[in-house]
PDB file of N, CA and C in Angstrom:
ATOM      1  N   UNK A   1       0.080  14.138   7.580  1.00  0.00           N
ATOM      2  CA  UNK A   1      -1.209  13.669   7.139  1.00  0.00           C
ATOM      3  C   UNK A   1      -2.094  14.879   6.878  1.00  0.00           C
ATOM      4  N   UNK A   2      -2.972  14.928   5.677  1.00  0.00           N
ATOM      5  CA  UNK A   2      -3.567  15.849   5.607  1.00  0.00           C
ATOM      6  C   UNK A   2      -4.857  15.338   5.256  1.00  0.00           C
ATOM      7  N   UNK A   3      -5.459  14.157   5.222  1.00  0.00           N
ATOM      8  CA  UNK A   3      -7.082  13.861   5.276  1.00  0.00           C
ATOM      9  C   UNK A   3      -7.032  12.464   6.161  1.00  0.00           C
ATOM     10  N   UNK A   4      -7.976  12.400   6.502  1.00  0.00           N
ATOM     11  CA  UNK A   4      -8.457  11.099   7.625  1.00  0.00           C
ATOM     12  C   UNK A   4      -9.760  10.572   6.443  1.00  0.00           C
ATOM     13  N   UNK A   5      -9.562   9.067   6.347  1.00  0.00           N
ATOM     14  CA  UNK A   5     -10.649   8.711   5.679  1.00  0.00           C
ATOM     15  C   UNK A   5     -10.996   7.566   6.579  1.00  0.00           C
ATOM     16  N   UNK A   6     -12.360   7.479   6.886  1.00  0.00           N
ATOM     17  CA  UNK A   6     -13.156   6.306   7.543  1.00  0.00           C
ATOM     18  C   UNK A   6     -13.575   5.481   6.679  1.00  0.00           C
ATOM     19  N   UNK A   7     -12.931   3.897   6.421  1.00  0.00           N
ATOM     20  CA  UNK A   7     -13.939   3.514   5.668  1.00  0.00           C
ATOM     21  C   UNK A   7     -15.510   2.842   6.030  1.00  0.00           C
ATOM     22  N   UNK A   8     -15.906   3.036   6.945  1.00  0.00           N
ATOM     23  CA  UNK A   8     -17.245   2.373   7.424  1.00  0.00           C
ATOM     24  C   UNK A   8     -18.110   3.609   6.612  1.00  0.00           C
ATOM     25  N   UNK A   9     -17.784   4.707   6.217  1.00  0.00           N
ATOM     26  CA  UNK A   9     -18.264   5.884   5.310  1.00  0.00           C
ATOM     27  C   UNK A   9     -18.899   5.510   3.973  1.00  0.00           C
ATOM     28  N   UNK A  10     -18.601   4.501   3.338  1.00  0.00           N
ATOM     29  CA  UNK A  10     -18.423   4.366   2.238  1.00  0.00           C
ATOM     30  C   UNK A  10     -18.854   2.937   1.781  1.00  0.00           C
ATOM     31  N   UNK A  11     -19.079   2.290   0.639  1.00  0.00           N
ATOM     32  CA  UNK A  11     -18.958   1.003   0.038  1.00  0.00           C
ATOM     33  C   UNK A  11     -18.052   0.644  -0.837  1.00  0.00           C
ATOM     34  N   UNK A  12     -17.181   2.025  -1.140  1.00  0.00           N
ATOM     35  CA  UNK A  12     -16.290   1.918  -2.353  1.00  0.00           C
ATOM     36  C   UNK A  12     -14.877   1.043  -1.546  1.00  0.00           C
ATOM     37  N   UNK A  13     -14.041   0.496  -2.036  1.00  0.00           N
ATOM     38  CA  UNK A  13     -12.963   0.134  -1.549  1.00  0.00           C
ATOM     39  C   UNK A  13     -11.896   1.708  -0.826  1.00  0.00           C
ATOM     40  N   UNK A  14     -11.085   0.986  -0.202  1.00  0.00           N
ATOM     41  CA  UNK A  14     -10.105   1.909   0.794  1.00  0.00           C
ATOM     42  C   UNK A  14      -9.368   2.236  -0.272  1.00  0.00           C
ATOM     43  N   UNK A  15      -8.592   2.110  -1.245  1.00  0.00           N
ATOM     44  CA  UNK A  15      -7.878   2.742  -2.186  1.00  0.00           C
ATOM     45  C   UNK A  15      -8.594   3.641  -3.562  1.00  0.00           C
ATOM     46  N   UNK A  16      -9.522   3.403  -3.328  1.00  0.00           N
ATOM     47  CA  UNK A  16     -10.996   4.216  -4.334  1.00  0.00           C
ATOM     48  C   UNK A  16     -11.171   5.278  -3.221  1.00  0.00           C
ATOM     49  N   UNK A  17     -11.317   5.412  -1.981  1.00  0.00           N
ATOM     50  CA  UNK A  17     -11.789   6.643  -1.586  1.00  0.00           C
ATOM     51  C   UNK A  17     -10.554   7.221  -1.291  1.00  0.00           C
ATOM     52  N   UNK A  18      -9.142   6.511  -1.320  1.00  0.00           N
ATOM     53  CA  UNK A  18      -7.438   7.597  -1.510  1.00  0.00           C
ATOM     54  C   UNK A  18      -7.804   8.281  -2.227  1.00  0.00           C
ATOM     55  N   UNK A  19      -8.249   8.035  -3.949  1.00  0.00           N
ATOM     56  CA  UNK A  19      -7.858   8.509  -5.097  1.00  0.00           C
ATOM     57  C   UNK A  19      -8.708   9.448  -5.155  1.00  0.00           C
ATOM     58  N   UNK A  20     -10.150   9.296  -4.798  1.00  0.00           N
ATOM     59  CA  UNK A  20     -10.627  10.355  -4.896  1.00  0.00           C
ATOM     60  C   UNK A  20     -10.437  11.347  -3.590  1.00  0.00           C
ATOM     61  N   UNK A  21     -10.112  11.673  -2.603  1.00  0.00           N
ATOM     62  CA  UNK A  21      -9.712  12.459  -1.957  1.00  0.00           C
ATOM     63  C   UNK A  21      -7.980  12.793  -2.608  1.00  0.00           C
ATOM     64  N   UNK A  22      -7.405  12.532  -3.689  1.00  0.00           N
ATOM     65  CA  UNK A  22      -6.185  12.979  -4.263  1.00  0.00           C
ATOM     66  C   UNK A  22      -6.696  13.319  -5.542  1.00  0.00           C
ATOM     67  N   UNK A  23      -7.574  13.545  -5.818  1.00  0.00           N
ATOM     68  CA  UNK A  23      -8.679  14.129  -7.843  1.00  0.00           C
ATOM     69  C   UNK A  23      -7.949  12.678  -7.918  1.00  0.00           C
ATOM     70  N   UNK A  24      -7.546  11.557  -7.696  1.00  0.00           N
ATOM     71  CA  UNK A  24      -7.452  10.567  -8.784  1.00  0.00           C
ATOM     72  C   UNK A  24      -5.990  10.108  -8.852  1.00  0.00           C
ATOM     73  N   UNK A  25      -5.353  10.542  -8.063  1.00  0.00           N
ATOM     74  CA  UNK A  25      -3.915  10.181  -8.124  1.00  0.00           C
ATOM     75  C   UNK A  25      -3.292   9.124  -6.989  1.00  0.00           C
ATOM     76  N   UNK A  26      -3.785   8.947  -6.144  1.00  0.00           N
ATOM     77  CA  UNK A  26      -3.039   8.468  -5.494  1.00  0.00           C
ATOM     78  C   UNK A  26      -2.020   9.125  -4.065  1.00  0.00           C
ATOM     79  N   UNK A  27      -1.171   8.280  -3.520  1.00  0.00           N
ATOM     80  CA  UNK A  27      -0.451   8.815  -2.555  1.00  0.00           C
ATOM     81  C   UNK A  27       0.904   8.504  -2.665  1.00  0.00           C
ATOM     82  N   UNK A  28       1.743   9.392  -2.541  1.00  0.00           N
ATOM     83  CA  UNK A  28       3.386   8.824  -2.678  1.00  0.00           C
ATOM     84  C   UNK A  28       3.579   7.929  -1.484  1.00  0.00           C
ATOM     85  N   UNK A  29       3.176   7.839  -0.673  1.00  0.00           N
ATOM     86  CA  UNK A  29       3.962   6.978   0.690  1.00  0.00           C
ATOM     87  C   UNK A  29       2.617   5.987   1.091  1.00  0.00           C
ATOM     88  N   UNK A  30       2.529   4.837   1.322  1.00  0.00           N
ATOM     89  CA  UNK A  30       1.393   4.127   2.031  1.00  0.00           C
ATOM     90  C   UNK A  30       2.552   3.043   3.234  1.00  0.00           C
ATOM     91  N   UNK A  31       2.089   3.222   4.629  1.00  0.00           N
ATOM     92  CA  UNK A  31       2.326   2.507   5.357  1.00  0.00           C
ATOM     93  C   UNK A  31       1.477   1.304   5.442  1.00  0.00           C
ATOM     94  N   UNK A  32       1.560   0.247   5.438  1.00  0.00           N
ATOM     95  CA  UNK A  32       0.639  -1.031   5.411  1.00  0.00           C
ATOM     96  C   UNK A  32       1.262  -1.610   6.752  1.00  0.00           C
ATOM     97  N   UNK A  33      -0.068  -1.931   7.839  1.00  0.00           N
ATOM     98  CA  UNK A  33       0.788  -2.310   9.014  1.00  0.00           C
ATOM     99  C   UNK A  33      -0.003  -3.549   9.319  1.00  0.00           C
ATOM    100  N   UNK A  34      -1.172  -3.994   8.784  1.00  0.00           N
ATOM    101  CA  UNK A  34      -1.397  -5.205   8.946  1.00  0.00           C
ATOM    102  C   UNK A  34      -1.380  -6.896   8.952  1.00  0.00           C
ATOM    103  N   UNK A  35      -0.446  -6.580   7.647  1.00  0.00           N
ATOM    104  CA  UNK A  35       0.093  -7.806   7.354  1.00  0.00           C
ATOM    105  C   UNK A  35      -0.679  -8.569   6.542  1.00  0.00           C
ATOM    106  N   UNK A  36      -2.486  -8.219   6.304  1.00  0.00           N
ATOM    107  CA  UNK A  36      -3.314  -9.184   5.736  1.00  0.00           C
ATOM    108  C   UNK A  36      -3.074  -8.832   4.184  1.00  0.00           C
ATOM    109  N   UNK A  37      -2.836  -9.678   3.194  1.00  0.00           N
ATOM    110  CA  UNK A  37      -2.536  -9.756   1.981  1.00  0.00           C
ATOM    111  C   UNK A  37      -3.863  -8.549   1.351  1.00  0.00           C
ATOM    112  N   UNK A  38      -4.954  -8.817   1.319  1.00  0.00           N
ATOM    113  CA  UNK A  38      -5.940  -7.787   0.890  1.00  0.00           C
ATOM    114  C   UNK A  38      -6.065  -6.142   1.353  1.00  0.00           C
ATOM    115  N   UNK A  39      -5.547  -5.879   2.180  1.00  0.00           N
ATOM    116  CA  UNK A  39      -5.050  -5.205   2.746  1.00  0.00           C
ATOM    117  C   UNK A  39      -3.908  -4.348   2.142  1.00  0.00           C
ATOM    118  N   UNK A  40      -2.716  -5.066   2.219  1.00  0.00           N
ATOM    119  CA  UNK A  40      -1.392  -4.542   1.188  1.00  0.00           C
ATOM    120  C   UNK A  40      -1.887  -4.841  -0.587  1.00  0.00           C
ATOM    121  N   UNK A  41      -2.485  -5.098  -0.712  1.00  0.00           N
ATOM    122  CA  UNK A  41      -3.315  -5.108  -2.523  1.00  0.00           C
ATOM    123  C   UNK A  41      -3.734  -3.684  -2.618  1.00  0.00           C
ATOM    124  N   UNK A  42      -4.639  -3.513  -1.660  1.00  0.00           N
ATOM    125  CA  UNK A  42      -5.291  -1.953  -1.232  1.00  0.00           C
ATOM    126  C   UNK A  42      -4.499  -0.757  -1.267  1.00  0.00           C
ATOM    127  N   UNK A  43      -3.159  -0.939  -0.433  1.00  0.00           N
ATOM    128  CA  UNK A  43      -1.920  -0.206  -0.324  1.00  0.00           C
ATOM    129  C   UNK A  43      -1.144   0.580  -1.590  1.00  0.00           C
ATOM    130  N   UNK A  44      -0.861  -0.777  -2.255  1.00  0.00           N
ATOM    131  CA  UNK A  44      -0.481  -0.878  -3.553  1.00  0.00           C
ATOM    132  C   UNK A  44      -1.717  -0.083  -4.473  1.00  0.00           C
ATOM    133  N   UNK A  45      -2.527  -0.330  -4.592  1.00  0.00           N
ATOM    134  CA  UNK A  45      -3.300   0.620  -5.448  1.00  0.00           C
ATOM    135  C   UNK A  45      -3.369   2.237  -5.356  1.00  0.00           C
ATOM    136  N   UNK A  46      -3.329   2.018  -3.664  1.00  0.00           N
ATOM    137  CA  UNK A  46      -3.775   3.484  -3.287  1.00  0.00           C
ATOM    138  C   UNK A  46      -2.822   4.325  -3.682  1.00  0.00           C
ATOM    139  N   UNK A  47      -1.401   4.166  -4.031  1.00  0.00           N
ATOM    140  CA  UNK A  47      -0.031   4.821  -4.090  1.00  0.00           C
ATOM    141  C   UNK A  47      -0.252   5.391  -5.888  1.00  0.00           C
ATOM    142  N   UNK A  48       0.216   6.039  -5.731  1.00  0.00           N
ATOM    143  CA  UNK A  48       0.651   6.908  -7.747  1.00  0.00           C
ATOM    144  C   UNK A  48       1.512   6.230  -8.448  1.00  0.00           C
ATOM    145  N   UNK A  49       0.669   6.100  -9.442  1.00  0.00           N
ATOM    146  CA  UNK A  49       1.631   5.568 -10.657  1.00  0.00           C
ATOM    147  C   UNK A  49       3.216   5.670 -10.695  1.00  0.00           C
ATOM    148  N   UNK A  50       3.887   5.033 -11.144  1.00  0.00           N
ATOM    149  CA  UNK A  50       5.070   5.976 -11.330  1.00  0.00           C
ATOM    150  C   UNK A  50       5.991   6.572  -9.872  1.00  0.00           C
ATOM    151  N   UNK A  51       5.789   7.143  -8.933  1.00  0.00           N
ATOM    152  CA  UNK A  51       6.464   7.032  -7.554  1.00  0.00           C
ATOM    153  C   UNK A  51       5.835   6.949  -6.640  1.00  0.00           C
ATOM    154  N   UNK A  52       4.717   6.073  -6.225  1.00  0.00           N
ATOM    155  CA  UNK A  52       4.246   5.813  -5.462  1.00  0.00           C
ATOM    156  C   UNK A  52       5.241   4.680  -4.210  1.00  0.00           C
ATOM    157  N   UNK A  53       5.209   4.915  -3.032  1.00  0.00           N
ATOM    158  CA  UNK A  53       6.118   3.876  -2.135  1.00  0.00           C
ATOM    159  C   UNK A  53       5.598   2.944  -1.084  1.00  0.00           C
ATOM    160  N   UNK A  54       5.103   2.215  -1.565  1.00  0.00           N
ATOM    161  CA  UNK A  54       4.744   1.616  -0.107  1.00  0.00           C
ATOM    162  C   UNK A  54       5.498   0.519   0.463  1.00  0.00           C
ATOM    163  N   UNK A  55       5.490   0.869   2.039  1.00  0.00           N
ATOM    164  CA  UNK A  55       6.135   0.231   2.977  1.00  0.00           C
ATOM    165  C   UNK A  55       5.722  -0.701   4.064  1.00  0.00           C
ATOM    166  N   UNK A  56       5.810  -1.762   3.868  1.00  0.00           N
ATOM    167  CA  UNK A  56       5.028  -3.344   4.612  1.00  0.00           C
ATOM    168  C   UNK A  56       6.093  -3.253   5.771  1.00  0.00           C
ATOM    169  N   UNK A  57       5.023  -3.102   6.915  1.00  0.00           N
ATOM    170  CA  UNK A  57       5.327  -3.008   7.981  1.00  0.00           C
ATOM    171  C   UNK A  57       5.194  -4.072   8.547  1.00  0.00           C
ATOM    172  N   UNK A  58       3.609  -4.773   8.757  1.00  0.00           N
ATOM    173  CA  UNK A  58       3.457  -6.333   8.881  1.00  0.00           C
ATOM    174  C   UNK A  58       3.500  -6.672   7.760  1.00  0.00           C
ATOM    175  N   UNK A  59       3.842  -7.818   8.319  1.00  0.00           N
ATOM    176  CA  UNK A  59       3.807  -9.256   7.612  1.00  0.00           C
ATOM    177  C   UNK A  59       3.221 -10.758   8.073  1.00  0.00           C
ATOM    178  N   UNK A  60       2.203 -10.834   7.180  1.00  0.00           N
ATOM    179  CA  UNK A  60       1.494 -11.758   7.283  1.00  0.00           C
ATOM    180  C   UNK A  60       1.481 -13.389   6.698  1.00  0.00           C
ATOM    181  N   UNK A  61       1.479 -14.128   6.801  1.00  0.00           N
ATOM    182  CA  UNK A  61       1.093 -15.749   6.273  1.00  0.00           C
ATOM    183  C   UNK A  61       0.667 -15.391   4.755  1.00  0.00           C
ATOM    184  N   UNK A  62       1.260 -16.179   3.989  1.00  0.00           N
ATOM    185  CA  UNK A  62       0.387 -16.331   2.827  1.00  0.00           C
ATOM    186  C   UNK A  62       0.470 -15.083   1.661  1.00  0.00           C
ATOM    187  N   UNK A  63       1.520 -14.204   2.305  1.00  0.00           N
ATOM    188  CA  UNK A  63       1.003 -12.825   1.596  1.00  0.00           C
ATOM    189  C   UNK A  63       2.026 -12.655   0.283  1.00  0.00           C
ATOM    190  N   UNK A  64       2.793 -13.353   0.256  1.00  0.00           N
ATOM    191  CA  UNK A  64       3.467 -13.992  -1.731  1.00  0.00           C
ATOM    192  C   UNK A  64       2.247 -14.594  -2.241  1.00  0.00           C
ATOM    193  N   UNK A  65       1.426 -15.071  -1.637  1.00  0.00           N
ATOM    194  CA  UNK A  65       0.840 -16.055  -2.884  1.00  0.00           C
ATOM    195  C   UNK A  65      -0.759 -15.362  -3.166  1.00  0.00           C
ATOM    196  N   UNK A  66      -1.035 -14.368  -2.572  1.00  0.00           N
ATOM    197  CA  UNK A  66      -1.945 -13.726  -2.918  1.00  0.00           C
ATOM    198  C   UNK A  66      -1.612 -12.028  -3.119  1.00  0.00           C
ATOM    199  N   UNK A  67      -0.656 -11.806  -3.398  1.00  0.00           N
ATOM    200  CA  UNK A  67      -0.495 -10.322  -3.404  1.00  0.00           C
ATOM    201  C   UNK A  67      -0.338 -10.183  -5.072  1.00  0.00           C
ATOM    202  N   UNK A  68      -1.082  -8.986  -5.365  1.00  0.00           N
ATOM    203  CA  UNK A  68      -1.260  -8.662  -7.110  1.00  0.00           C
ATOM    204  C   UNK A  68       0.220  -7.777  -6.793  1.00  0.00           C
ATOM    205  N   UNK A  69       0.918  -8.410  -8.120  1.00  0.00           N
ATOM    206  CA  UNK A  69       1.939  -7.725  -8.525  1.00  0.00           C
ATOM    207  C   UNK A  69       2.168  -7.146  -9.692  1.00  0.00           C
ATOM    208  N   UNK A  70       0.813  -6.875 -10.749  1.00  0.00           N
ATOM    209  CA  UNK A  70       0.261  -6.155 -11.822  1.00  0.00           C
ATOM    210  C   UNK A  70       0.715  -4.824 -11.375  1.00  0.00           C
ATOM    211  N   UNK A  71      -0.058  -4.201 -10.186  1.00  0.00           N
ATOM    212  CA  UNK A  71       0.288  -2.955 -10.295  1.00  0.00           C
ATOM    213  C   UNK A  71       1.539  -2.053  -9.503  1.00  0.00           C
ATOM    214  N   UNK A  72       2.775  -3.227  -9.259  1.00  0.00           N
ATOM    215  CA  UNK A  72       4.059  -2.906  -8.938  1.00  0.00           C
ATOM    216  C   UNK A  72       4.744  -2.632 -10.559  1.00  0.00           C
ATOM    217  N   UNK A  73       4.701  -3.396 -11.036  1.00  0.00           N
ATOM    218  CA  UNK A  73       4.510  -3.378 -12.499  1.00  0.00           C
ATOM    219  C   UNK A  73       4.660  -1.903 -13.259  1.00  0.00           C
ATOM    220  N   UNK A  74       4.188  -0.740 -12.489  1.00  0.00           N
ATOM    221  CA  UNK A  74       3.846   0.573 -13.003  1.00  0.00           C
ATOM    222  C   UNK A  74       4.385   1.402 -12.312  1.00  0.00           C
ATOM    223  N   UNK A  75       6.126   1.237 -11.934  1.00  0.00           N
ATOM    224  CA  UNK A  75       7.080   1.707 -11.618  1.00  0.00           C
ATOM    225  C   UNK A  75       6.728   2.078  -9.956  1.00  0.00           C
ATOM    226  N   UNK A  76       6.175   1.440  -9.485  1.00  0.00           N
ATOM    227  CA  UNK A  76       5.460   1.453  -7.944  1.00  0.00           C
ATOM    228  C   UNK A  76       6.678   0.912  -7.421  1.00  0.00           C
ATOM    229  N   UNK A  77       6.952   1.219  -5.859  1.00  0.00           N
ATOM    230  CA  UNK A  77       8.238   0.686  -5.481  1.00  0.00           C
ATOM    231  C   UNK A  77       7.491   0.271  -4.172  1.00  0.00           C
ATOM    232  N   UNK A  78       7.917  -1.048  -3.464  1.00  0.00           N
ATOM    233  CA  UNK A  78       7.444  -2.045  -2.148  1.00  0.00           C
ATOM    234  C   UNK A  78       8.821  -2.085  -1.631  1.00  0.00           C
ATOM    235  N   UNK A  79       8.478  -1.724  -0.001  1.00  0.00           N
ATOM    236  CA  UNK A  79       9.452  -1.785   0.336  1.00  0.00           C
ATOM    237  C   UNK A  79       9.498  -2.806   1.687  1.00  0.00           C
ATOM    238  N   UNK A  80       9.767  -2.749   2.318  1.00  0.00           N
ATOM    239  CA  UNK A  80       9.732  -4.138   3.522  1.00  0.00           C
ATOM    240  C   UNK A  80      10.610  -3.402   5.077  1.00  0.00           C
ATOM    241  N   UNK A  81       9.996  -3.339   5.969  1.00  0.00           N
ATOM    242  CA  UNK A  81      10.402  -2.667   7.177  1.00  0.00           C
ATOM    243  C   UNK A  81      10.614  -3.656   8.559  1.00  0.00           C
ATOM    244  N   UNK A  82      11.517  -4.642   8.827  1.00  0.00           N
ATOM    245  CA  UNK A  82      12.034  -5.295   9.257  1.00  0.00           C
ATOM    246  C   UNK A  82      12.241  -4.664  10.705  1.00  0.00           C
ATOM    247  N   UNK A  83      11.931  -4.853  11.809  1.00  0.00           N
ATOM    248  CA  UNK A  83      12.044  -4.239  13.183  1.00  0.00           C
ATOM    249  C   UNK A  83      12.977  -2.498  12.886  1.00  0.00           C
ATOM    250  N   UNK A  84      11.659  -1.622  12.070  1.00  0.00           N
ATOM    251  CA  UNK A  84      12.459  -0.675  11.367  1.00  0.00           C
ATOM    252  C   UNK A  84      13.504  -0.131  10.788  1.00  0.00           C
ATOM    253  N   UNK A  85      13.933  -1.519  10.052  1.00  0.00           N
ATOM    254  CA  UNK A  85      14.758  -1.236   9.311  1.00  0.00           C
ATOM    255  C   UNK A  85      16.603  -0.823  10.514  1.00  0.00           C
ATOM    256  N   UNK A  86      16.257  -1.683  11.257  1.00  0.00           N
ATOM    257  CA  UNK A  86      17.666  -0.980  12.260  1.00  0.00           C
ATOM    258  C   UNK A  86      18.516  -2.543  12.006  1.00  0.00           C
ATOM    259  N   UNK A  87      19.601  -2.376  11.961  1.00  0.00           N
ATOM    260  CA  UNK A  87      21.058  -3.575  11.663  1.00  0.00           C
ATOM    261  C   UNK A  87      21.236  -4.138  12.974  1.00  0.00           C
ATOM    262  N   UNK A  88      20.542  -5.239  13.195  1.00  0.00           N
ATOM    263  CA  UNK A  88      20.856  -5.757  14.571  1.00  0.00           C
ATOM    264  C   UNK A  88      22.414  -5.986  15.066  1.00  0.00           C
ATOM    265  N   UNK A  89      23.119  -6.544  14.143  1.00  0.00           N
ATOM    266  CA  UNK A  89      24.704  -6.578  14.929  1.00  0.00           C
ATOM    267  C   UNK A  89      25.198  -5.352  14.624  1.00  0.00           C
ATOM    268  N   UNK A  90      25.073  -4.178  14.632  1.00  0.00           N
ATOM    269  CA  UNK A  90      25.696  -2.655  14.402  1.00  0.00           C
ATOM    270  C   UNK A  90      24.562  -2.057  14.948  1.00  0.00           C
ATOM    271  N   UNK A  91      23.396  -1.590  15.233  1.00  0.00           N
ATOM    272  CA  UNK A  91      22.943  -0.677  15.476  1.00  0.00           C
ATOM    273  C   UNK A  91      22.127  -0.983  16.968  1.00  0.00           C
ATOM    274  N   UNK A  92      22.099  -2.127  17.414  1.00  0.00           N
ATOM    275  CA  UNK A  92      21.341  -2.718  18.547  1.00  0.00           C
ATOM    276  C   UNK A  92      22.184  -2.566  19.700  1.00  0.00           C
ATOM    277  N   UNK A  93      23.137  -2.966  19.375  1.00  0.00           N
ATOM    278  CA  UNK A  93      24.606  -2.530  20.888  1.00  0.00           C
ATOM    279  C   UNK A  93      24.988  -1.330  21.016  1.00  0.00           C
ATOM    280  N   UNK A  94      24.811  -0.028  19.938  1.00  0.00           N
ATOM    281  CA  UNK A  94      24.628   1.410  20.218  1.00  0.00           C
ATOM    282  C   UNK A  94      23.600   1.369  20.570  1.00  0.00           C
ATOM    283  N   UNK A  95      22.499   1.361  20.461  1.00  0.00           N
ATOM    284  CA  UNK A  95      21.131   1.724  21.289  1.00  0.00           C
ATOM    285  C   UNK A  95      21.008   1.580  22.510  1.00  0.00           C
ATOM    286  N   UNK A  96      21.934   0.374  22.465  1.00  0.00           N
ATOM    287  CA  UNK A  96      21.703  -0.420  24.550  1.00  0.00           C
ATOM    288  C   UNK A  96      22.614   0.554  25.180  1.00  0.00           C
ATOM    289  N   UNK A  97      23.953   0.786  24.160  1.00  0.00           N
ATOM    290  CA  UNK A  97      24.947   1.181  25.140  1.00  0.00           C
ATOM    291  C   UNK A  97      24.687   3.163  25.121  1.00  0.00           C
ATOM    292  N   UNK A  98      23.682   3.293  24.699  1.00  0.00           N
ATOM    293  CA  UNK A  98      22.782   4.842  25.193  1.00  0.00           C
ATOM    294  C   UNK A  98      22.118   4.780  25.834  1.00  0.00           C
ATOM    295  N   UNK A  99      21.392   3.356  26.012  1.00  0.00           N
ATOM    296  CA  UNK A  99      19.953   3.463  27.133  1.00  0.00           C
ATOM    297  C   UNK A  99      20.823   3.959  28.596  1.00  0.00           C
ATOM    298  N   UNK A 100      19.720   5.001  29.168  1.00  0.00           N
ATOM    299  CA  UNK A 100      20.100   5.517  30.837  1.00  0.00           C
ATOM    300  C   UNK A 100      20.421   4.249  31.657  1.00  0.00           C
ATOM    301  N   UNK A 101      18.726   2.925  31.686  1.00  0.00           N
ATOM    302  CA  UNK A 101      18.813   2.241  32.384  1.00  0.00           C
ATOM    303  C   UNK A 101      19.029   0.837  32.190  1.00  0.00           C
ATOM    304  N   UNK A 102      20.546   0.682  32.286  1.00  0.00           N
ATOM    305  CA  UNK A 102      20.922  -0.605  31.601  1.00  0.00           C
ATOM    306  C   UNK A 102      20.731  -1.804  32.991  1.00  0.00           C
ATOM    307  N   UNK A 103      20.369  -2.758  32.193  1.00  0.00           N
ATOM    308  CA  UNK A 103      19.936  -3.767  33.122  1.00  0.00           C
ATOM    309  C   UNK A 103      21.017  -4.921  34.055  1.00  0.00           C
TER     310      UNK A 103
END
């Protein structure tokens, strides 16, 4: 991370004060961990044209039927992070069978 932005700073939206702390570009990576559909809209904007990535961490109610998909549209890539992305029947019984304190 190389800037911290507050938005209580500001009136502009959270993906308006990304761009301008990037001259206008955007961010290659956005973590979205809330799940609220307006929220991941925000996400999606804040990311760069062209390879921007963002990754939905929560997931919320409702968030197909209100999420703008105009600006995925502009080679933007969404990605979806499922109890991080780990393979429950392959990767969950190695984890246990490393834990020190097995139960």
């Amino acid at each position: 991370m190389t800037d911290f932005i507050n938005p209580k700073e500001s009136r502009t939206s959270i993906s308006e004060m990304i761009k301008d702390v990037t001259e206008g570009l955007g961010v290659d990576y956005v973590f979205e961990c809330t799940g609220i559909p307006s929220m991941l809209n925000e996400a999606i904007e804040a990311s760069k044209l062209g390879i921007g990535i963002i990754v939905v961490i929560g997931a919320g109610h409702g968030l197909t039927r209100e999420l703008n998909l105009v600006p995925l549209l502009c080679h933007r890539t969404l990605k979806g992070s499922v109890y991080g992305g780990i393979r429950l029947h392959s990767d969950l019984p190695a984890l246990l069978h490393r834990c020190p304190n097995k139960a």
